[in-house]
N, C-alpha and C. Protein backbone atom coordinates (compact mmCIF):
# COMPACT_ATOMS: atom_id res chain seq x y z
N UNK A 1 -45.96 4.38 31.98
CA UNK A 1 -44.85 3.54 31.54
C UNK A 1 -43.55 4.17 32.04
N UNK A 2 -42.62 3.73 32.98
CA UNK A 2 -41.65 3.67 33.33
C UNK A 2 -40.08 4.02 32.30
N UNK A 3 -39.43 4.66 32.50
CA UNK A 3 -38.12 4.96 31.31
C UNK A 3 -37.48 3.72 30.87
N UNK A 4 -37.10 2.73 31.60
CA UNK A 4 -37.05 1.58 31.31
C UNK A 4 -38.01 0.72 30.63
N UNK A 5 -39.54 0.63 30.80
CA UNK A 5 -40.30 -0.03 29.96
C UNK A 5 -40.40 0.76 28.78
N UNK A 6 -40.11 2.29 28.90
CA UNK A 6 -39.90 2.41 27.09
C UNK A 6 -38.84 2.25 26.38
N UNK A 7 -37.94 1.80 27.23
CA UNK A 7 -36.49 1.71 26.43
C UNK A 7 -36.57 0.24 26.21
N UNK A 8 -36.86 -0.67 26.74
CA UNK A 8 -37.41 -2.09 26.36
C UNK A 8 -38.26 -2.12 25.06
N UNK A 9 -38.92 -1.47 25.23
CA UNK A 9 -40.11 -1.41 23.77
C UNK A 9 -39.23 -0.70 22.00
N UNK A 10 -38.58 0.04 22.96
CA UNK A 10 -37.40 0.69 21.79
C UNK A 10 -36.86 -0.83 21.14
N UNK A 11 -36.11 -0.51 22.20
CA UNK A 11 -34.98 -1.94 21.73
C UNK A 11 -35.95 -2.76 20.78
N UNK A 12 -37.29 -3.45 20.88
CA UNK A 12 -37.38 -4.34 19.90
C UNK A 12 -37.53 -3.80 19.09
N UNK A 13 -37.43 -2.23 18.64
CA UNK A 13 -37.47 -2.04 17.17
C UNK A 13 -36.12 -1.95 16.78
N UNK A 14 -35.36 -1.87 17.22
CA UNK A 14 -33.61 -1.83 16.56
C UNK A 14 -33.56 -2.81 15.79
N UNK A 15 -32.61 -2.82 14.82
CA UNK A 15 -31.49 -3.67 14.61
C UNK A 15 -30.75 -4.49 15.17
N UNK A 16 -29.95 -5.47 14.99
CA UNK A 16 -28.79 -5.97 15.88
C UNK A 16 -27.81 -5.50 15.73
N UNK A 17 -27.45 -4.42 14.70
CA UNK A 17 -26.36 -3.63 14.19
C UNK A 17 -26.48 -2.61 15.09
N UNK A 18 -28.00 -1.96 15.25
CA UNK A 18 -27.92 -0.36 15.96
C UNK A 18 -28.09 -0.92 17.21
N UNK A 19 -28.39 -1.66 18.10
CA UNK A 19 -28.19 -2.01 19.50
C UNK A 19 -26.91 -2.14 19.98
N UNK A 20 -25.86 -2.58 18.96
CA UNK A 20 -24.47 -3.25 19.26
C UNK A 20 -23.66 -1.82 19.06
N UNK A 21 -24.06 -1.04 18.26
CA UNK A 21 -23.04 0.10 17.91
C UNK A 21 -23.30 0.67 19.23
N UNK A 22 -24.41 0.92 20.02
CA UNK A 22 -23.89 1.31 21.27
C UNK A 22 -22.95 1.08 22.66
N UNK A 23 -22.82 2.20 23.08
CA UNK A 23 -21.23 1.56 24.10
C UNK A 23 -22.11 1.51 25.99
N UNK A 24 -22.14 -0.01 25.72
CA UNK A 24 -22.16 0.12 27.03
C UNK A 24 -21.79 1.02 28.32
N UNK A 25 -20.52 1.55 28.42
CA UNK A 25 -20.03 1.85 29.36
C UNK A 25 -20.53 3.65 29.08
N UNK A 26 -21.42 4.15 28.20
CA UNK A 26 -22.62 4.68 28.42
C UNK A 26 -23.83 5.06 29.16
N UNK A 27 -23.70 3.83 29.26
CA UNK A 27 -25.14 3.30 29.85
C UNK A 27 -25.36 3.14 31.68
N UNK A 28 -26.42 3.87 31.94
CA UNK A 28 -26.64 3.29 33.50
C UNK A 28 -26.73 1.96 33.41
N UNK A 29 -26.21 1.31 34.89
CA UNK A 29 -26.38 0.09 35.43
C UNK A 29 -28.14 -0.59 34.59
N UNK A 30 -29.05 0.56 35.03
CA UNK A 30 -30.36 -0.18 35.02
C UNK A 30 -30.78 -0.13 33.11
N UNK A 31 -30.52 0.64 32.27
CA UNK A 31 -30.28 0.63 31.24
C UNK A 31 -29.02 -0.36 30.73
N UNK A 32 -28.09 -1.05 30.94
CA UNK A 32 -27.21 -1.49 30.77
C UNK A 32 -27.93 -3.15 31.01
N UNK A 33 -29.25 -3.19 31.72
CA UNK A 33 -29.32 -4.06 32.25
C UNK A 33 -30.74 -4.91 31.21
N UNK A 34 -31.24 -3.59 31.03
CA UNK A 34 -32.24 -3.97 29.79
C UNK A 34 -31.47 -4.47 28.32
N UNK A 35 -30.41 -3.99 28.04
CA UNK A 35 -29.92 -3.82 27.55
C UNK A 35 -29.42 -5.25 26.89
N UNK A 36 -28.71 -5.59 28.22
CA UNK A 36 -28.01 -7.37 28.22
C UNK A 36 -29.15 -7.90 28.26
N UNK A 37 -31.12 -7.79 28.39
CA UNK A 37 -32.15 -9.04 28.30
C UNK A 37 -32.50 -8.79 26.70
N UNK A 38 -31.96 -7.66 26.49
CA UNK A 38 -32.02 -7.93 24.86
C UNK A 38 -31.33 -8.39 24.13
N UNK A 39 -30.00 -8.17 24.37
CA UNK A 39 -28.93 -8.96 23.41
C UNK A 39 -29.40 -10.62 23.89
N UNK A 40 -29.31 -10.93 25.19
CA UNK A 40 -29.40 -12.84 25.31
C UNK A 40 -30.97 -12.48 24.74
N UNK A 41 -31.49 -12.29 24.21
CA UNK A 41 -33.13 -12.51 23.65
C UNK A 41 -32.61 -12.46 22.14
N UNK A 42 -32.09 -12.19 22.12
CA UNK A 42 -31.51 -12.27 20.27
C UNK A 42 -30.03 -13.14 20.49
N UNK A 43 -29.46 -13.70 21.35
CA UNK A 43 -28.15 -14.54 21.39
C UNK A 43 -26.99 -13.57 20.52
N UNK A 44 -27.04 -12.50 21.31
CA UNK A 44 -25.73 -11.64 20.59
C UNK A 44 -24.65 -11.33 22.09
N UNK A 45 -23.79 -10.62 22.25
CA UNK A 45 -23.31 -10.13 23.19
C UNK A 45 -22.28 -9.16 22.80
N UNK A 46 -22.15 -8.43 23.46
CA UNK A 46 -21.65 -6.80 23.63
C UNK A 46 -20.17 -6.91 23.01
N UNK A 47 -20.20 -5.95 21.71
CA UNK A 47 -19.00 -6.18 21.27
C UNK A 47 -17.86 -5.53 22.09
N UNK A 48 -16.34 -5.69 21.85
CA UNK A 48 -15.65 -5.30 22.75
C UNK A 48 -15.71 -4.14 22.82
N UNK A 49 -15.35 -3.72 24.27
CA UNK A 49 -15.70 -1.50 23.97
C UNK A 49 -14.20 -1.14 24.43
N UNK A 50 -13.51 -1.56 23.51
CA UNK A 50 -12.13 -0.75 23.46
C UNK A 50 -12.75 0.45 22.23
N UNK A 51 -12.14 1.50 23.07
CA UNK A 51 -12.33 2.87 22.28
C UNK A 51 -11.34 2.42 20.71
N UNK A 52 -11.96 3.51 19.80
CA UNK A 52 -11.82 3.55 18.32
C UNK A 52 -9.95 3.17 18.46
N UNK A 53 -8.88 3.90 19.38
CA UNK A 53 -7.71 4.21 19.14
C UNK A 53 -7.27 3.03 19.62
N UNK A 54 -7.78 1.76 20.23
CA UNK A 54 -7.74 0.67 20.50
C UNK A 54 -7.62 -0.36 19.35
N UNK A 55 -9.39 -0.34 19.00
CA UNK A 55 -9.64 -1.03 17.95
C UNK A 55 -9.11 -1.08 16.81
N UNK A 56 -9.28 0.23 16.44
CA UNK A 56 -9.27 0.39 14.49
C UNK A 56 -7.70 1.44 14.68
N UNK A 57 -7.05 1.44 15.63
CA UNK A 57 -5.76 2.61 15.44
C UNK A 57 -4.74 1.78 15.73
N UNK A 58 -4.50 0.39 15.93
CA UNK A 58 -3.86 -0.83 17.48
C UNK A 58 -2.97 -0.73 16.39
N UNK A 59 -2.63 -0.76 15.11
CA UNK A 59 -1.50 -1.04 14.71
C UNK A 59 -0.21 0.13 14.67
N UNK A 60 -1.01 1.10 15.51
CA UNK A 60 0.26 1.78 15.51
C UNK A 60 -0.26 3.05 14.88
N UNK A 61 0.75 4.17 14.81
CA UNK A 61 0.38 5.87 14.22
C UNK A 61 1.63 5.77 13.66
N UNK A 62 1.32 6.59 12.60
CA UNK A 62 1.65 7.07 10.75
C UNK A 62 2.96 7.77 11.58
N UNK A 63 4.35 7.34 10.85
CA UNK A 63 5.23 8.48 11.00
C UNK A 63 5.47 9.43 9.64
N UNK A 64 5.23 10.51 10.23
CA UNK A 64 5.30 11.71 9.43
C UNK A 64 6.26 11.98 8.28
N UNK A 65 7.28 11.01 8.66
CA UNK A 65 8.57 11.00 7.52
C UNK A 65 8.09 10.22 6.73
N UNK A 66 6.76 9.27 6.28
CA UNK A 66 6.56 8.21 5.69
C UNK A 66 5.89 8.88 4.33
N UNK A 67 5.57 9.88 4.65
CA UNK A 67 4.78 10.54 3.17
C UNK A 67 3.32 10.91 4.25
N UNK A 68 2.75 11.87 3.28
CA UNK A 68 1.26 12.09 3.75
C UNK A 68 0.33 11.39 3.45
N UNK A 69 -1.03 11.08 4.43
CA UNK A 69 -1.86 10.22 4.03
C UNK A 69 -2.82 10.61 3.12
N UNK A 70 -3.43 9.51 2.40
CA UNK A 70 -4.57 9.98 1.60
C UNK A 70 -5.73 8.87 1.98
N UNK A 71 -7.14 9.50 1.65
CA UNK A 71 -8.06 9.10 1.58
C UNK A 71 -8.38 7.99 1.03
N UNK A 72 -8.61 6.56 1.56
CA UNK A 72 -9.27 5.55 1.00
C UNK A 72 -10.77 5.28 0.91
N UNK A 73 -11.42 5.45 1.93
CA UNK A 73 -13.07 5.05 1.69
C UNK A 73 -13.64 5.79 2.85
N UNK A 74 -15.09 6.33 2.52
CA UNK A 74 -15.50 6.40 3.85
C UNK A 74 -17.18 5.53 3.79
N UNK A 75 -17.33 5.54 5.65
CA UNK A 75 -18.37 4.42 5.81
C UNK A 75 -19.07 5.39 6.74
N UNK A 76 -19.60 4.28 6.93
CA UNK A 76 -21.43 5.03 7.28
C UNK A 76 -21.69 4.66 8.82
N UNK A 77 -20.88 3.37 8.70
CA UNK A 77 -21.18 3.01 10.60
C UNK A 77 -19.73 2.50 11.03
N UNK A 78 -19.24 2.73 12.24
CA UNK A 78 -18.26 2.26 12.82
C UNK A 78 -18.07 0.42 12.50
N UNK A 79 -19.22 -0.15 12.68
CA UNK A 79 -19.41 -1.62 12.49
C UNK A 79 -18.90 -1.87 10.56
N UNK A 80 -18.94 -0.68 9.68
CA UNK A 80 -18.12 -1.19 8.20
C UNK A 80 -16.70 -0.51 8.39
N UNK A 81 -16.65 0.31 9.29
CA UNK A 81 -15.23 0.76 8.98
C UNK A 81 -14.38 -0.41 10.09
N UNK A 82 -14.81 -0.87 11.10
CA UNK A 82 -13.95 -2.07 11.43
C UNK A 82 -13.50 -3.18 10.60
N UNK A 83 -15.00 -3.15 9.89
CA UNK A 83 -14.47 -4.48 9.21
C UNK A 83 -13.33 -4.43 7.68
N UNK A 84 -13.92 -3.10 7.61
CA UNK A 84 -12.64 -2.73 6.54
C UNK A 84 -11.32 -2.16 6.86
N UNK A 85 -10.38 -2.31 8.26
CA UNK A 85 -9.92 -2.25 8.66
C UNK A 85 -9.21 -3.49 8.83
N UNK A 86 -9.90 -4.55 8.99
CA UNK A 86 -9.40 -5.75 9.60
C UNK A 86 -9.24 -6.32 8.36
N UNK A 87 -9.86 -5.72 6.54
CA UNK A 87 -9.87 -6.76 5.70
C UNK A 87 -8.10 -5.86 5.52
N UNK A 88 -8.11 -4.86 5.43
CA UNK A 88 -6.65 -4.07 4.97
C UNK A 88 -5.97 -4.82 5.89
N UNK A 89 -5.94 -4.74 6.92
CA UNK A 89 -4.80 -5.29 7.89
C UNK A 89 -4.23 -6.69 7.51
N UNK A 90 -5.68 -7.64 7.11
CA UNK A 90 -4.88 -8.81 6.60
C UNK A 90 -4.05 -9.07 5.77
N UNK A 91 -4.09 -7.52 4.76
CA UNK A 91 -3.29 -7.69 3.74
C UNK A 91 -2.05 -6.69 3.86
N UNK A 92 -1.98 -6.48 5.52
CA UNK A 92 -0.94 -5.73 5.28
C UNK A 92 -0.44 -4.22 4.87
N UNK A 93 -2.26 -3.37 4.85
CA UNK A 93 -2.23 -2.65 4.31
C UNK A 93 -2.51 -1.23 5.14
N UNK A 94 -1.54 -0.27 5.96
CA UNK A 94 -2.09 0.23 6.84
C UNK A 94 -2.88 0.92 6.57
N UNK A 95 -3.61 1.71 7.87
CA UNK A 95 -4.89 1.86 7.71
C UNK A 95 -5.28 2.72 9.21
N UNK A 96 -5.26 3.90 9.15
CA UNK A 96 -6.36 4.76 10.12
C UNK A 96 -7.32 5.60 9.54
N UNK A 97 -7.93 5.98 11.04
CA UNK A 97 -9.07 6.17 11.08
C UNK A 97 -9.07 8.09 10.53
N UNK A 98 -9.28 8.59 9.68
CA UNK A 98 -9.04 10.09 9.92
C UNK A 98 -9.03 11.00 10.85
N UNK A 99 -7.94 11.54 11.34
CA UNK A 99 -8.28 12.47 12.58
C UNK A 99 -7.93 11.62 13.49
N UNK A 100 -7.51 10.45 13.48
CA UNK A 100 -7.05 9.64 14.61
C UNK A 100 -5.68 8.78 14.74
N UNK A 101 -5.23 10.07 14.12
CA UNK A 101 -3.36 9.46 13.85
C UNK A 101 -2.29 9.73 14.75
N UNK A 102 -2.61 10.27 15.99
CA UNK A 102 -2.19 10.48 17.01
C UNK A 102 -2.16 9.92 18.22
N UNK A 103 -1.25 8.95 19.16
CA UNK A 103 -1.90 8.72 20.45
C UNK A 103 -2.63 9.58 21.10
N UNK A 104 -3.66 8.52 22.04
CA UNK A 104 -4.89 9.53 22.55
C UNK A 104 -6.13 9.38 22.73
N UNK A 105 -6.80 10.07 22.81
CA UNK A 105 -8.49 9.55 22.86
C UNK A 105 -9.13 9.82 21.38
N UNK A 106 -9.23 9.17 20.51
CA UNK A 106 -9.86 9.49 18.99
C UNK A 106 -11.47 10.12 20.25
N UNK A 107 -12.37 10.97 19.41
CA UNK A 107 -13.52 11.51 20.05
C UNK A 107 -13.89 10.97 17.93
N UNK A 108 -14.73 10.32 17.78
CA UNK A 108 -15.96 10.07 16.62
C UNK A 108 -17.31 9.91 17.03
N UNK A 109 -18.06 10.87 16.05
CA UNK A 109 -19.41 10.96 16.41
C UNK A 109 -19.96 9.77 15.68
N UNK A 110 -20.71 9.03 16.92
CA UNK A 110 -21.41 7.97 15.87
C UNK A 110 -22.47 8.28 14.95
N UNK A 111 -22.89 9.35 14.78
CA UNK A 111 -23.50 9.63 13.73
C UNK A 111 -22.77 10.21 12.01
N UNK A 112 -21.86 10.23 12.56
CA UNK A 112 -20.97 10.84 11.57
C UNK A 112 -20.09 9.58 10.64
N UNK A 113 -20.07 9.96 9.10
CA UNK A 113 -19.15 9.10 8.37
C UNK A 113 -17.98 8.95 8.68
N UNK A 114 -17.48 8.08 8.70
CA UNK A 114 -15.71 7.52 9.08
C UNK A 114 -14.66 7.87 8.13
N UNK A 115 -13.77 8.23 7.75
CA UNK A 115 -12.71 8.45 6.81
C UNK A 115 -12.13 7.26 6.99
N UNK A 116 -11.51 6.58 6.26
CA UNK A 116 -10.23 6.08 6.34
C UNK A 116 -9.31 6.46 5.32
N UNK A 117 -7.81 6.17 6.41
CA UNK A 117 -6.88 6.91 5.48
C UNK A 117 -5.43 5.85 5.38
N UNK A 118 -4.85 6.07 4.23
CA UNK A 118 -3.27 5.32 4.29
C UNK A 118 -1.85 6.13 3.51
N UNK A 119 -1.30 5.50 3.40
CA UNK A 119 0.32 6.22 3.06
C UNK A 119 -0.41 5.91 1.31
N UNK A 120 0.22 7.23 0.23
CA UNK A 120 -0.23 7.09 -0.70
C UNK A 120 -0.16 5.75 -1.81
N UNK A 121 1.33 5.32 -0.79
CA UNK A 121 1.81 4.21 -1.57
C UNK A 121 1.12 2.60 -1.64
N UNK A 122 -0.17 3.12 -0.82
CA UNK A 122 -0.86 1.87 -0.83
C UNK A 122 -2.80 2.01 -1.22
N UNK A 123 -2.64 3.68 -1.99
CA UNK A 123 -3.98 3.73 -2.09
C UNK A 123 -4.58 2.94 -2.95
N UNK A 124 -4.13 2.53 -4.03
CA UNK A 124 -4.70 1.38 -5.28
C UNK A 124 -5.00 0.21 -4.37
N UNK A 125 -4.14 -0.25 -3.71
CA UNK A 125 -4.34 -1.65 -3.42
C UNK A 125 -5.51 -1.71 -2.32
N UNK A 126 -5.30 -0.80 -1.43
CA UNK A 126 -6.93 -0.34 -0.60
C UNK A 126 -8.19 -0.49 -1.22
N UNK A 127 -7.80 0.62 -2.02
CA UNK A 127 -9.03 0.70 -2.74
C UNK A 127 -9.62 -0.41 -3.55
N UNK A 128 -8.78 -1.46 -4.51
CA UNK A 128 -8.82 -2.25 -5.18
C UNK A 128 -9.68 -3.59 -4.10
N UNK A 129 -8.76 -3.69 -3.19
CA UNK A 129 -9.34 -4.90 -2.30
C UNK A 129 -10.62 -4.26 -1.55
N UNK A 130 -10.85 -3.18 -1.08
CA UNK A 130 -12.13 -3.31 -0.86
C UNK A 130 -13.16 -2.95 -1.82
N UNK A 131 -12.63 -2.52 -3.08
CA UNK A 131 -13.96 -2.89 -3.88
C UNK A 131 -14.58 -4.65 -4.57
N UNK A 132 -13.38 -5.06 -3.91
CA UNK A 132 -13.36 -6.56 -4.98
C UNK A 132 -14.87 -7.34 -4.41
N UNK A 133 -15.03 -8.49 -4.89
CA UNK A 133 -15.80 -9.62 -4.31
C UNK A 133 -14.76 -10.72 -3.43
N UNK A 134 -15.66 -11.01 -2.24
CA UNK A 134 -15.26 -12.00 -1.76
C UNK A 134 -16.48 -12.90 -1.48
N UNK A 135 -15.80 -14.17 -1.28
CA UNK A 135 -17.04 -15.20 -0.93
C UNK A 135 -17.14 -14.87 0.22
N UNK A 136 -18.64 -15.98 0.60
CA UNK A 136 -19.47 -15.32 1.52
C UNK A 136 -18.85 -16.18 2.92
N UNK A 137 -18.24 -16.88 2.47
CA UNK A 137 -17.23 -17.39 3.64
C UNK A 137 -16.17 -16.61 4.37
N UNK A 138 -15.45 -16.20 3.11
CA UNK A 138 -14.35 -14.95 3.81
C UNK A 138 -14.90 -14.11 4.60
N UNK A 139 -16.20 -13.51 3.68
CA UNK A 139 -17.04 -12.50 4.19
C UNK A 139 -17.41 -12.55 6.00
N UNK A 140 -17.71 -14.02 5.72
CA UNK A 140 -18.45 -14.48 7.63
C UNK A 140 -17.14 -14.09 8.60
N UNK A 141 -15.88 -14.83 8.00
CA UNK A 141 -14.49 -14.94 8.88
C UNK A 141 -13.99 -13.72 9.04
N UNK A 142 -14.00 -12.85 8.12
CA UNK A 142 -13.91 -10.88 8.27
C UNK A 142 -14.81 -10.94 9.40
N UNK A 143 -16.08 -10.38 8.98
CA UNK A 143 -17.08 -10.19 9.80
C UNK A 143 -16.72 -10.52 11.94
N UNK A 144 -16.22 -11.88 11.76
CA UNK A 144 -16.22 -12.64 13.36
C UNK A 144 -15.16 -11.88 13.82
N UNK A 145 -13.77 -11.83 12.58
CA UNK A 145 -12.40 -11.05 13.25
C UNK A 145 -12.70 -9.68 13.43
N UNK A 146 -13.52 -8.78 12.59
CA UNK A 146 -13.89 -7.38 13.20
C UNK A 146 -14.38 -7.45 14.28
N UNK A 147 -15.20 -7.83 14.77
CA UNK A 147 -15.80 -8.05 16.15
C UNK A 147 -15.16 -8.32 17.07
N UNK A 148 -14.47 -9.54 17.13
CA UNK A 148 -13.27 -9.38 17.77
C UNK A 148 -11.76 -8.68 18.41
N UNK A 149 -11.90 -7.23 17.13
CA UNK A 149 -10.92 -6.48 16.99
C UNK A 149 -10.99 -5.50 18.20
């Protein structure tokens, strides 16, 4: 069996979560290529691969005169800390990534938990909105705008 026919056989045991958290631009051409007959075999496609300081940092870095940040939540996969990124943002609520408050290349291990962090003056309301309930509608429309992010 060929490195490619076992990486084909992989793939159908993934997730659509753990196939997508990977970054293409990773990947050889010929791995990259198995890759895309799996996503169109499940009708998904490659989320955007703007690095973390793109995605989840775009609104800008913390000025230092603003107060120090504190800890709001941490997550388990890059795919919940986007989306809890994008639910704060709607409300206005800033929001980085720990360790990534600087222009630059953020370096996060995808195996590793995510911090997120904000100005203290908005830790209740962080915290508050992402513990709340939302319907499963909001939920879908979060969900499409993280992906998009």
């Amino acid at each position: 069996m060929t490195n490619l026919d076992s990486l084909r056989k992989q793939l159908t045991h993934l997730t659509d979560d753990a196939i997508l958290e990977v970054n293409p631009d990773d990947l050889t051409e010929e791995a990259k290529a198995v890759y895309d007959e799996e996503l169109a075999s499940r009708n998904l496609t490659w989320p955007s691969t703007e690095t973390a300081d793109e995605s989840i940092v775009a609104a800008g870095f913390p000025d230092p005169a603003d107060g120090d940040l504190v800890h709001i939540a941490t997550f388990q996969t890059f795919a919940e800390a986007r989306f809890a990124v994008t639910l704060l943002r709607q409300e206005e609520i800033p929001v980085w990534i720990a360790g990534a408050t600087k222009p630059g290349m953020a370096m996060i291990d995808p195996n590793a938990p995510i911090d997120l962090v904000t100005h203290a003056e908005h830790l209740e309301a962080a915290q508050l909105l992402l513990s709340s309930e939302i319907s499963d509608e909001e939920l879908a429309r979060l969900a499409e705008e993280a992906g998009e992010a």
